[in-house]
PDB file of N, CA and C in Angstrom:
ATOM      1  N   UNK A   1      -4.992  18.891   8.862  1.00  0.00           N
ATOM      2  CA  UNK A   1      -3.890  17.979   9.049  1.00  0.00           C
ATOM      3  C   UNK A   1      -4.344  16.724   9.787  1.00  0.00           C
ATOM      4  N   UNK A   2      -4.988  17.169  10.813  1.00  0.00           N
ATOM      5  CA  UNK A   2      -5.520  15.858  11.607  1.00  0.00           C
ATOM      6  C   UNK A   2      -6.714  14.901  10.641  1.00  0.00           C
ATOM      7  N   UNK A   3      -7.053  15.578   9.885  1.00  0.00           N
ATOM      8  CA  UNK A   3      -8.169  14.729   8.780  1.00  0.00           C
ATOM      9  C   UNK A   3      -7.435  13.309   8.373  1.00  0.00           C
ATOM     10  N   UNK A   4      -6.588  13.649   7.549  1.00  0.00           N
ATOM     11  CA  UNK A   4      -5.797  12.995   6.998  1.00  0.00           C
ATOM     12  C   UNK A   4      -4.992  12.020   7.895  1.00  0.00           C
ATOM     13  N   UNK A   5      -4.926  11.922   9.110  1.00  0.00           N
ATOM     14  CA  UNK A   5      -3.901  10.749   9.841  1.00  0.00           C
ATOM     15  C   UNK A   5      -4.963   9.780  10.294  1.00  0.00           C
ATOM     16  N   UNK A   6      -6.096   9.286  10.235  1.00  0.00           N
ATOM     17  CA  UNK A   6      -6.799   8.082  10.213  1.00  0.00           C
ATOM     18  C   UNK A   6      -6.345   7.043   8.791  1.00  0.00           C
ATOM     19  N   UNK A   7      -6.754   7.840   7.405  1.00  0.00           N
ATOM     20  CA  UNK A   7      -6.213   7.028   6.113  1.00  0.00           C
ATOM     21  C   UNK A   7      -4.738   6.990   6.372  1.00  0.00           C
ATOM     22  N   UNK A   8      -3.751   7.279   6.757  1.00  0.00           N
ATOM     23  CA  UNK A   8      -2.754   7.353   6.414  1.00  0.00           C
ATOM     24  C   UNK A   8      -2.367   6.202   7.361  1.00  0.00           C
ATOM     25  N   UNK A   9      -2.943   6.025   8.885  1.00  0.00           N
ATOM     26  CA  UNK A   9      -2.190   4.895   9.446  1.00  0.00           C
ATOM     27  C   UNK A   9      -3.264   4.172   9.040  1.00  0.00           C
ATOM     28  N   UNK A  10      -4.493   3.750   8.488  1.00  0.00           N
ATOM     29  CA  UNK A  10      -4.514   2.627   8.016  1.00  0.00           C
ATOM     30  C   UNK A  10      -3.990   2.260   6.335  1.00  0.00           C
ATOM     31  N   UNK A  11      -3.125   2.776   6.101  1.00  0.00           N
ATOM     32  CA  UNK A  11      -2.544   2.350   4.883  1.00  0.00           C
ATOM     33  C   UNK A  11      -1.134   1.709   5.300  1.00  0.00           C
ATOM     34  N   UNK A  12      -0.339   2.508   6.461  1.00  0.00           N
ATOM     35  CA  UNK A  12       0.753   1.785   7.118  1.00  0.00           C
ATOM     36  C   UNK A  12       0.503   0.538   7.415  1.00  0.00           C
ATOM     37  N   UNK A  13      -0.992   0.591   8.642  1.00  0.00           N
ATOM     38  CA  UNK A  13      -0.859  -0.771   9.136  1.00  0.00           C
ATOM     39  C   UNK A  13      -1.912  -1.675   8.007  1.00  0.00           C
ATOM     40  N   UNK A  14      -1.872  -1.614   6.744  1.00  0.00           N
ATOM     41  CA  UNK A  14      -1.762  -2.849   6.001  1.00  0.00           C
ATOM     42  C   UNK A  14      -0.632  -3.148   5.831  1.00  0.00           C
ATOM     43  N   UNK A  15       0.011  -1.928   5.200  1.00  0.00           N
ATOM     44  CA  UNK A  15       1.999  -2.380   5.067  1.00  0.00           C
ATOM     45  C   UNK A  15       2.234  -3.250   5.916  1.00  0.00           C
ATOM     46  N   UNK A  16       2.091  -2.903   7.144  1.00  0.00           N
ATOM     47  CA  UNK A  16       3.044  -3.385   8.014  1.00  0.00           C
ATOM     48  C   UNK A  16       1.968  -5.277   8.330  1.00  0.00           C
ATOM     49  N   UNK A  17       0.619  -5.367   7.860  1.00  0.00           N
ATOM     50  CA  UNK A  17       0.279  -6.581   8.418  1.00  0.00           C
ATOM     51  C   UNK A  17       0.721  -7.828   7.126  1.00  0.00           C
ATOM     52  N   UNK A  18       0.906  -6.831   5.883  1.00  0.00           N
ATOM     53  CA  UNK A  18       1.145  -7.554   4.592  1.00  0.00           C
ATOM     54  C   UNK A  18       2.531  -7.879   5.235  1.00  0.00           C
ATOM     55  N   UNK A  19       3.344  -7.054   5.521  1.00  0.00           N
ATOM     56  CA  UNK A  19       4.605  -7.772   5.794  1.00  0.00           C
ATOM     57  C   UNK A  19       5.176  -8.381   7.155  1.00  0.00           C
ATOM     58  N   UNK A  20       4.069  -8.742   7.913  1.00  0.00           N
ATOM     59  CA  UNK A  20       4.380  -9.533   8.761  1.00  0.00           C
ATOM     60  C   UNK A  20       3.880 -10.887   8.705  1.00  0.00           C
ATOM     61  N   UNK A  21       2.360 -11.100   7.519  1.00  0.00           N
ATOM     62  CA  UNK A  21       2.161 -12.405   7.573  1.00  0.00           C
ATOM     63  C   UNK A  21       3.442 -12.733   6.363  1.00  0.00           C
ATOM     64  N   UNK A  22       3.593 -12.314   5.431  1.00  0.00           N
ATOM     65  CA  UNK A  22       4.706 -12.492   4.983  1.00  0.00           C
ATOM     66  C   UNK A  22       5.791 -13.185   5.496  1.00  0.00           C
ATOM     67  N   UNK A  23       6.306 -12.260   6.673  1.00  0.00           N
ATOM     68  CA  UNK A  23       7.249 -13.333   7.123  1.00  0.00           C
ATOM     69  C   UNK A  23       6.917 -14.113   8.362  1.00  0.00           C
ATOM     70  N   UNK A  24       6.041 -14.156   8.693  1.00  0.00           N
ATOM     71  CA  UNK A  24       5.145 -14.936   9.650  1.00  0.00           C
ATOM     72  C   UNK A  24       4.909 -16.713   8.415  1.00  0.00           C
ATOM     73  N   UNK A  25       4.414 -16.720   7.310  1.00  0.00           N
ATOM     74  CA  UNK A  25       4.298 -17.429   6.254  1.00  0.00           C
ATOM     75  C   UNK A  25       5.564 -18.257   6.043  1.00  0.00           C
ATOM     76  N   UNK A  26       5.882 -17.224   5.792  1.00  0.00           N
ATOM     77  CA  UNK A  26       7.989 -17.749   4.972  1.00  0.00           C
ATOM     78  C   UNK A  26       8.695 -18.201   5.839  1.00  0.00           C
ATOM     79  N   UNK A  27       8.298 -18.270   7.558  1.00  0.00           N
ATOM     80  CA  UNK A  27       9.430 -19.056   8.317  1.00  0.00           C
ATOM     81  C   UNK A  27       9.150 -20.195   8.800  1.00  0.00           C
ATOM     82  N   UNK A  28       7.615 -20.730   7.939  1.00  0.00           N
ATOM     83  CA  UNK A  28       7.632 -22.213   7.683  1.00  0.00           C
ATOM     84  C   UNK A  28       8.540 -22.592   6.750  1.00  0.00           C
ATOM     85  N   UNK A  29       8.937 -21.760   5.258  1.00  0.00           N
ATOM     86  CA  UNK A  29       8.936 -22.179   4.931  1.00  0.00           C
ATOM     87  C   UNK A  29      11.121 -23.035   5.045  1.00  0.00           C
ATOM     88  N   UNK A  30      11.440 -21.635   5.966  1.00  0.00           N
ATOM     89  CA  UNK A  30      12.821 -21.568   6.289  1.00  0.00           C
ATOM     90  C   UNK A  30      13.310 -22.725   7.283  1.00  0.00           C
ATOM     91  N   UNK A  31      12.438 -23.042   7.703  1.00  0.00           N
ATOM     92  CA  UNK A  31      12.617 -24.336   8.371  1.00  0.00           C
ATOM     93  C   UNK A  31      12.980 -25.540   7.354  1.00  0.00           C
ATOM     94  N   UNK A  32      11.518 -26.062   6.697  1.00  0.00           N
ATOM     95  CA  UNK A  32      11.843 -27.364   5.496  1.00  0.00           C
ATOM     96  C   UNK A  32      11.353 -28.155   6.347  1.00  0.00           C
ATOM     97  N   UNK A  33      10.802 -28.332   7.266  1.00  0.00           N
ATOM     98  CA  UNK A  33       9.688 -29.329   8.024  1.00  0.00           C
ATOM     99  C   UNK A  33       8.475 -29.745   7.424  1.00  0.00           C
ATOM    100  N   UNK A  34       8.312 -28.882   6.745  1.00  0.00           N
ATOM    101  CA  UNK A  34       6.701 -28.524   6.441  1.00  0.00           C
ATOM    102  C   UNK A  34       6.685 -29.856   5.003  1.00  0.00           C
ATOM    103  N   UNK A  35       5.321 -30.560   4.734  1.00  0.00           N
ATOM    104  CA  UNK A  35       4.984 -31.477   3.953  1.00  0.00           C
ATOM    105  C   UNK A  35       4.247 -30.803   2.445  1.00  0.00           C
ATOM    106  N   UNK A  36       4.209 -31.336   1.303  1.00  0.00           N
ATOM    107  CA  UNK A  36       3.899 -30.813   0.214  1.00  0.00           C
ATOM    108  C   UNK A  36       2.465 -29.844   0.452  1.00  0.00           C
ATOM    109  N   UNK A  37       1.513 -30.085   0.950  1.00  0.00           N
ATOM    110  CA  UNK A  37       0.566 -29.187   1.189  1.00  0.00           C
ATOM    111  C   UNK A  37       0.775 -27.883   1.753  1.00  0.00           C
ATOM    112  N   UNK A  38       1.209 -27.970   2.933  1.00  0.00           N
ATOM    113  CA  UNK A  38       1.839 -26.902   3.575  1.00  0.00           C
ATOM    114  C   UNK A  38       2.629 -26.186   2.629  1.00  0.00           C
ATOM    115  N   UNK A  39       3.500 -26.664   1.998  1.00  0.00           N
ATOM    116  CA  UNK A  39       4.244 -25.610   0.967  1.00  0.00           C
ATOM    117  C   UNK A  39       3.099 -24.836   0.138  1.00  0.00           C
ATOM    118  N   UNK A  40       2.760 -25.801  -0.610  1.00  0.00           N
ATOM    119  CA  UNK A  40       1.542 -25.347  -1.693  1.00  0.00           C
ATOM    120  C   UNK A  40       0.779 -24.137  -0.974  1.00  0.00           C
ATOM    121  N   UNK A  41       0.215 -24.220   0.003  1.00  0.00           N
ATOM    122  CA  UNK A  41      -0.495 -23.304   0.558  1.00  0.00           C
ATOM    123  C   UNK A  41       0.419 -22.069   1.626  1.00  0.00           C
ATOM    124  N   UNK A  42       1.595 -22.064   1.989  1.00  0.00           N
ATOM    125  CA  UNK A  42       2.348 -21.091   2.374  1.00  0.00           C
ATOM    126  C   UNK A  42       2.695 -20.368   0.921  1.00  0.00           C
ATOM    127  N   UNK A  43       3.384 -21.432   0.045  1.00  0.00           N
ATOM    128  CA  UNK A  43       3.410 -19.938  -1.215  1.00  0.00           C
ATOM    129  C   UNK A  43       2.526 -19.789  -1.857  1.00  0.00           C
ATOM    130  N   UNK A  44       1.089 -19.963  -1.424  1.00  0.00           N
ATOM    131  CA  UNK A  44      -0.343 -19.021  -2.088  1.00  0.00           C
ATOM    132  C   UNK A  44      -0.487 -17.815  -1.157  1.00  0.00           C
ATOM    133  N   UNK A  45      -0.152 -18.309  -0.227  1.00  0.00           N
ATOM    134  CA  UNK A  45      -0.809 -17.153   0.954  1.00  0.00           C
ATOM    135  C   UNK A  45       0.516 -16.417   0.453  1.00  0.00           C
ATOM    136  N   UNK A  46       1.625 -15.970   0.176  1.00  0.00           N
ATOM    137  CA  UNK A  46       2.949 -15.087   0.402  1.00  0.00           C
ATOM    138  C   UNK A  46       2.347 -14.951  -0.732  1.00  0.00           C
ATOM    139  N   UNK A  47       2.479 -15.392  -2.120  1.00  0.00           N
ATOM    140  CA  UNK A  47       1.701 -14.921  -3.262  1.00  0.00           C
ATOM    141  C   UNK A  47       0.594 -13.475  -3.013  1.00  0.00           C
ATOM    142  N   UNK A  48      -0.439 -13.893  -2.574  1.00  0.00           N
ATOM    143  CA  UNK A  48      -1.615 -13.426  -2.527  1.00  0.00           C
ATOM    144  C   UNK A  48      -1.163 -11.873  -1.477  1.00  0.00           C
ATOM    145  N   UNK A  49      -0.308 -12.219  -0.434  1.00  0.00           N
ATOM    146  CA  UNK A  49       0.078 -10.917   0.554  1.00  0.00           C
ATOM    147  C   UNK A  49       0.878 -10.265  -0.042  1.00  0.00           C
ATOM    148  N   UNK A  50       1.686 -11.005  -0.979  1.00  0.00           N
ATOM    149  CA  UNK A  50       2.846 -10.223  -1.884  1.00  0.00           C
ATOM    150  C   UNK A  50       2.250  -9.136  -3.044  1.00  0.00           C
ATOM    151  N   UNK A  51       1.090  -9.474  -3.371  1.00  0.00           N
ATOM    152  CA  UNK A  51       0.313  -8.964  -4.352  1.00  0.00           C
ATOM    153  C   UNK A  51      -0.809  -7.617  -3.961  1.00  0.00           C
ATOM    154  N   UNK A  52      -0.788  -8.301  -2.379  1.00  0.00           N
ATOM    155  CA  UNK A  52      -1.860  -7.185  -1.690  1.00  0.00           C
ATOM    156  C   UNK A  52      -0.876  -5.545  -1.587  1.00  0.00           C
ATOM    157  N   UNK A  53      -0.104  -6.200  -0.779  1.00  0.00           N
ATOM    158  CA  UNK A  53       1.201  -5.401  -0.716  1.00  0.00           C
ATOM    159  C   UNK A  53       1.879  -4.671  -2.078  1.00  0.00           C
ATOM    160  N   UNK A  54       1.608  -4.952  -3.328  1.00  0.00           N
ATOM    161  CA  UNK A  54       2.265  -4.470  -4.348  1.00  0.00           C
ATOM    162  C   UNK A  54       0.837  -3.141  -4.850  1.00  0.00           C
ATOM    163  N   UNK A  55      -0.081  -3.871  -4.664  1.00  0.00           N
ATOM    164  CA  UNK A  55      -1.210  -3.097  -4.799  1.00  0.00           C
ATOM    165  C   UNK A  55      -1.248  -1.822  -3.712  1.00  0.00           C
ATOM    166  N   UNK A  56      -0.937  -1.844  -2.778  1.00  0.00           N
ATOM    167  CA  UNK A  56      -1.408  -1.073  -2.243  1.00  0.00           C
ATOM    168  C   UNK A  56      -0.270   0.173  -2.149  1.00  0.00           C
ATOM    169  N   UNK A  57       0.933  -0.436  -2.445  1.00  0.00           N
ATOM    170  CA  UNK A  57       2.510   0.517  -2.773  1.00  0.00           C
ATOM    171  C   UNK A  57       2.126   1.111  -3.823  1.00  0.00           C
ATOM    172  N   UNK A  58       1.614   0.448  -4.634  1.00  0.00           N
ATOM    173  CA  UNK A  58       1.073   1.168  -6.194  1.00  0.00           C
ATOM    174  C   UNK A  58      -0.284   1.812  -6.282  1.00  0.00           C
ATOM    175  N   UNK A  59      -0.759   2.013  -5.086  1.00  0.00           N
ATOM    176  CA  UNK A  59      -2.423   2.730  -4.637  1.00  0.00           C
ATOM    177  C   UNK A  59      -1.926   4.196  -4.380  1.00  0.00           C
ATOM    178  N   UNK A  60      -0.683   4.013  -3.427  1.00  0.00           N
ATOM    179  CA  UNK A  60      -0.110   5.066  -2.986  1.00  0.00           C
ATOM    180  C   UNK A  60       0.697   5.682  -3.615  1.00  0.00           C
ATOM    181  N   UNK A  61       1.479   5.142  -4.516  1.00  0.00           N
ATOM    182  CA  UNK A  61       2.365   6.127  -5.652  1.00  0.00           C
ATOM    183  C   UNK A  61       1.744   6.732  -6.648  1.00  0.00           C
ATOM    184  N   UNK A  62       0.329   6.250  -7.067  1.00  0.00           N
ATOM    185  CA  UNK A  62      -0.605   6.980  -7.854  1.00  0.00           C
ATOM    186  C   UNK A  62      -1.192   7.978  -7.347  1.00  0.00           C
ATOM    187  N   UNK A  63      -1.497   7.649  -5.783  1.00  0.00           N
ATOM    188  CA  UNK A  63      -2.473   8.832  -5.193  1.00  0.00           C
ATOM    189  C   UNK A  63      -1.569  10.289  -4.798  1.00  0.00           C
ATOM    190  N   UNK A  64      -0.227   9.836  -4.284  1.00  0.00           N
ATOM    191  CA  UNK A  64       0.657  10.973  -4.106  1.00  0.00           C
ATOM    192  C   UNK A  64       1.190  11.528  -5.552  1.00  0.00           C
ATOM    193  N   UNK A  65       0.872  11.027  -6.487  1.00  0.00           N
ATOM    194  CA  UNK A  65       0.802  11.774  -8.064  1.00  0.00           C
ATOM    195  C   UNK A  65      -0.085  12.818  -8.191  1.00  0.00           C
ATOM    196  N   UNK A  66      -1.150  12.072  -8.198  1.00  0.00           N
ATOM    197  CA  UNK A  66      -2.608  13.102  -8.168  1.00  0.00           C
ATOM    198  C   UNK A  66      -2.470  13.521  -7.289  1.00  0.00           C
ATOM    199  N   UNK A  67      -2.183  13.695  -6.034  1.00  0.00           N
ATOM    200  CA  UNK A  67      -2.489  14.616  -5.255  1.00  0.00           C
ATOM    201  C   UNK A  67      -1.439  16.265  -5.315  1.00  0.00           C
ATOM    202  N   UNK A  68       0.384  15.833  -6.158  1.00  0.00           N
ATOM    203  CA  UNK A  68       0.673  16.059  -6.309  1.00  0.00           C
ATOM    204  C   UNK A  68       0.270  17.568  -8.012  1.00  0.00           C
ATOM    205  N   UNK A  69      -0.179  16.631  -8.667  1.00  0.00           N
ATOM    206  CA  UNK A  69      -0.596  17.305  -9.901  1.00  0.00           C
ATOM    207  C   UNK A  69      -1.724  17.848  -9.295  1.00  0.00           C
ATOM    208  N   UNK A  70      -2.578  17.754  -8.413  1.00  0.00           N
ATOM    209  CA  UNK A  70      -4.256  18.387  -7.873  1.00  0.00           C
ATOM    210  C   UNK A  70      -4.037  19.937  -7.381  1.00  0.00           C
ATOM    211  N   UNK A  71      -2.638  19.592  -6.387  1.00  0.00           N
ATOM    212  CA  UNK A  71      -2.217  20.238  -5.739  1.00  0.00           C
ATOM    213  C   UNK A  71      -1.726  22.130  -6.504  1.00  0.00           C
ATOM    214  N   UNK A  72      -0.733  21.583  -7.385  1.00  0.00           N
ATOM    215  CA  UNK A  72      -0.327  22.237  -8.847  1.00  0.00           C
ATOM    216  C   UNK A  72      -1.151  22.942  -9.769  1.00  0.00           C
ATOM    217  N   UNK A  73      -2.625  21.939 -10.099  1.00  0.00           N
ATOM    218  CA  UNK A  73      -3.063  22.705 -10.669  1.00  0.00           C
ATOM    219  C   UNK A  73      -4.336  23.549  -9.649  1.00  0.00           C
ATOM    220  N   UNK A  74      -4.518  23.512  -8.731  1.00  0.00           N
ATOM    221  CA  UNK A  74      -5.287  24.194  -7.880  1.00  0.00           C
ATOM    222  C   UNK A  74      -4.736  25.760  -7.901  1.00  0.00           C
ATOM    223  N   UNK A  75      -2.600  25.651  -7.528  1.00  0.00           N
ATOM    224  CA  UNK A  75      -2.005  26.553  -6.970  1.00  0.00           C
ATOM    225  C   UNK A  75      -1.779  27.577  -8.274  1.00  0.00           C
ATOM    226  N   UNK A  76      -1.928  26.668  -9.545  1.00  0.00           N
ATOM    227  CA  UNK A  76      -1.796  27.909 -10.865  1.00  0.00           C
ATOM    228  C   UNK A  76      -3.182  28.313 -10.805  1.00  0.00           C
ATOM    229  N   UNK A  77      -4.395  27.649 -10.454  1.00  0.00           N
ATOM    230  CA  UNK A  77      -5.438  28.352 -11.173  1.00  0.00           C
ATOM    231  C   UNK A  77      -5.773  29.559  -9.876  1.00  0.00           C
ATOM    232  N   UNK A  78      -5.485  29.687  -8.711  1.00  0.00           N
ATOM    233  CA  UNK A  78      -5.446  30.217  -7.831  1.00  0.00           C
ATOM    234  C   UNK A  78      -4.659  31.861  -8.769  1.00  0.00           C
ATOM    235  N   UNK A  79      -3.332  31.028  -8.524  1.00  0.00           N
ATOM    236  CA  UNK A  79      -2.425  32.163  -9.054  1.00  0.00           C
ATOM    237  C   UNK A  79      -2.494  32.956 -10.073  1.00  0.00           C
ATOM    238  N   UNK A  80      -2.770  32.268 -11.162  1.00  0.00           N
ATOM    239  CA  UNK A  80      -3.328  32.763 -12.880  1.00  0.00           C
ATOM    240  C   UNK A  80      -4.845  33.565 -12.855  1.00  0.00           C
ATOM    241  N   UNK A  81      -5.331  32.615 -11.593  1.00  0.00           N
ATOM    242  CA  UNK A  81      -6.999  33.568 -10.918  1.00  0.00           C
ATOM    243  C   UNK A  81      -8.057  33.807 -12.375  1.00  0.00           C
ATOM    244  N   UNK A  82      -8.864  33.497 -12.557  1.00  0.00           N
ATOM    245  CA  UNK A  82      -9.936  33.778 -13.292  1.00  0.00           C
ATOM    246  C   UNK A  82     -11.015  34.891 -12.742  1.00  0.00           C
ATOM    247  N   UNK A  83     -10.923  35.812 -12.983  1.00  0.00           N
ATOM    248  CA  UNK A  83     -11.607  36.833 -11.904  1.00  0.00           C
ATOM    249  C   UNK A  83     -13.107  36.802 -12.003  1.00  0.00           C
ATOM    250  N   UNK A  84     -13.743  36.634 -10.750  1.00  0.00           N
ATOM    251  CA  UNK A  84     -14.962  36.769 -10.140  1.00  0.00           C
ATOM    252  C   UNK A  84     -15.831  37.402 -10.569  1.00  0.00           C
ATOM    253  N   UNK A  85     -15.284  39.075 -10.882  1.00  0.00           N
ATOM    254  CA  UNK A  85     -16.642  40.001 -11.166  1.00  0.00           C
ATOM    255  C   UNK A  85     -16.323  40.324 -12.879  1.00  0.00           C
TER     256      UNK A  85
END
């Protein structure tokens, strides 16, 4: 059990850094201060974190699949047993 909680909080704390430059990014843009460059380059960077962030939601819904189906077929071949001798 303890194996597993190093990957797991560093998969949170990308979540959580994707969505703080996110809105760390976007409350330039909520202001309207900001000059044509600044835009251009606040929605590359929210782009690019938005994308990191989609990737990595979709890293994790694949891996809790497989781990799910790994899991399954481990517990039939266990159960169904192919015998030893």
């Amino acid at each position: 059990m303890f194996l597993s909680l190093p990957p797991v909080l560093l998969v949170w704390g990308i979540i959580a850094f994707a969505i703080g430059f996110i809105a760390y990014t976007a409350q330039d843009l909520v202001v309207g201060d900001s000059d044509k460059g600044q835009w251009d380059a606040a929605w590359i960077a929210i782009s690019i974190s938005f994308f990191v962030l989609v990737v990595v939601v979709l890293s994790l819904y694949t891996l809790a699949g497989m781990w799910e189906t790994g899991r399954d077929w481990f517990r039939n071949m266990v159960r169904g047993g192919h015998s030893s001798v």
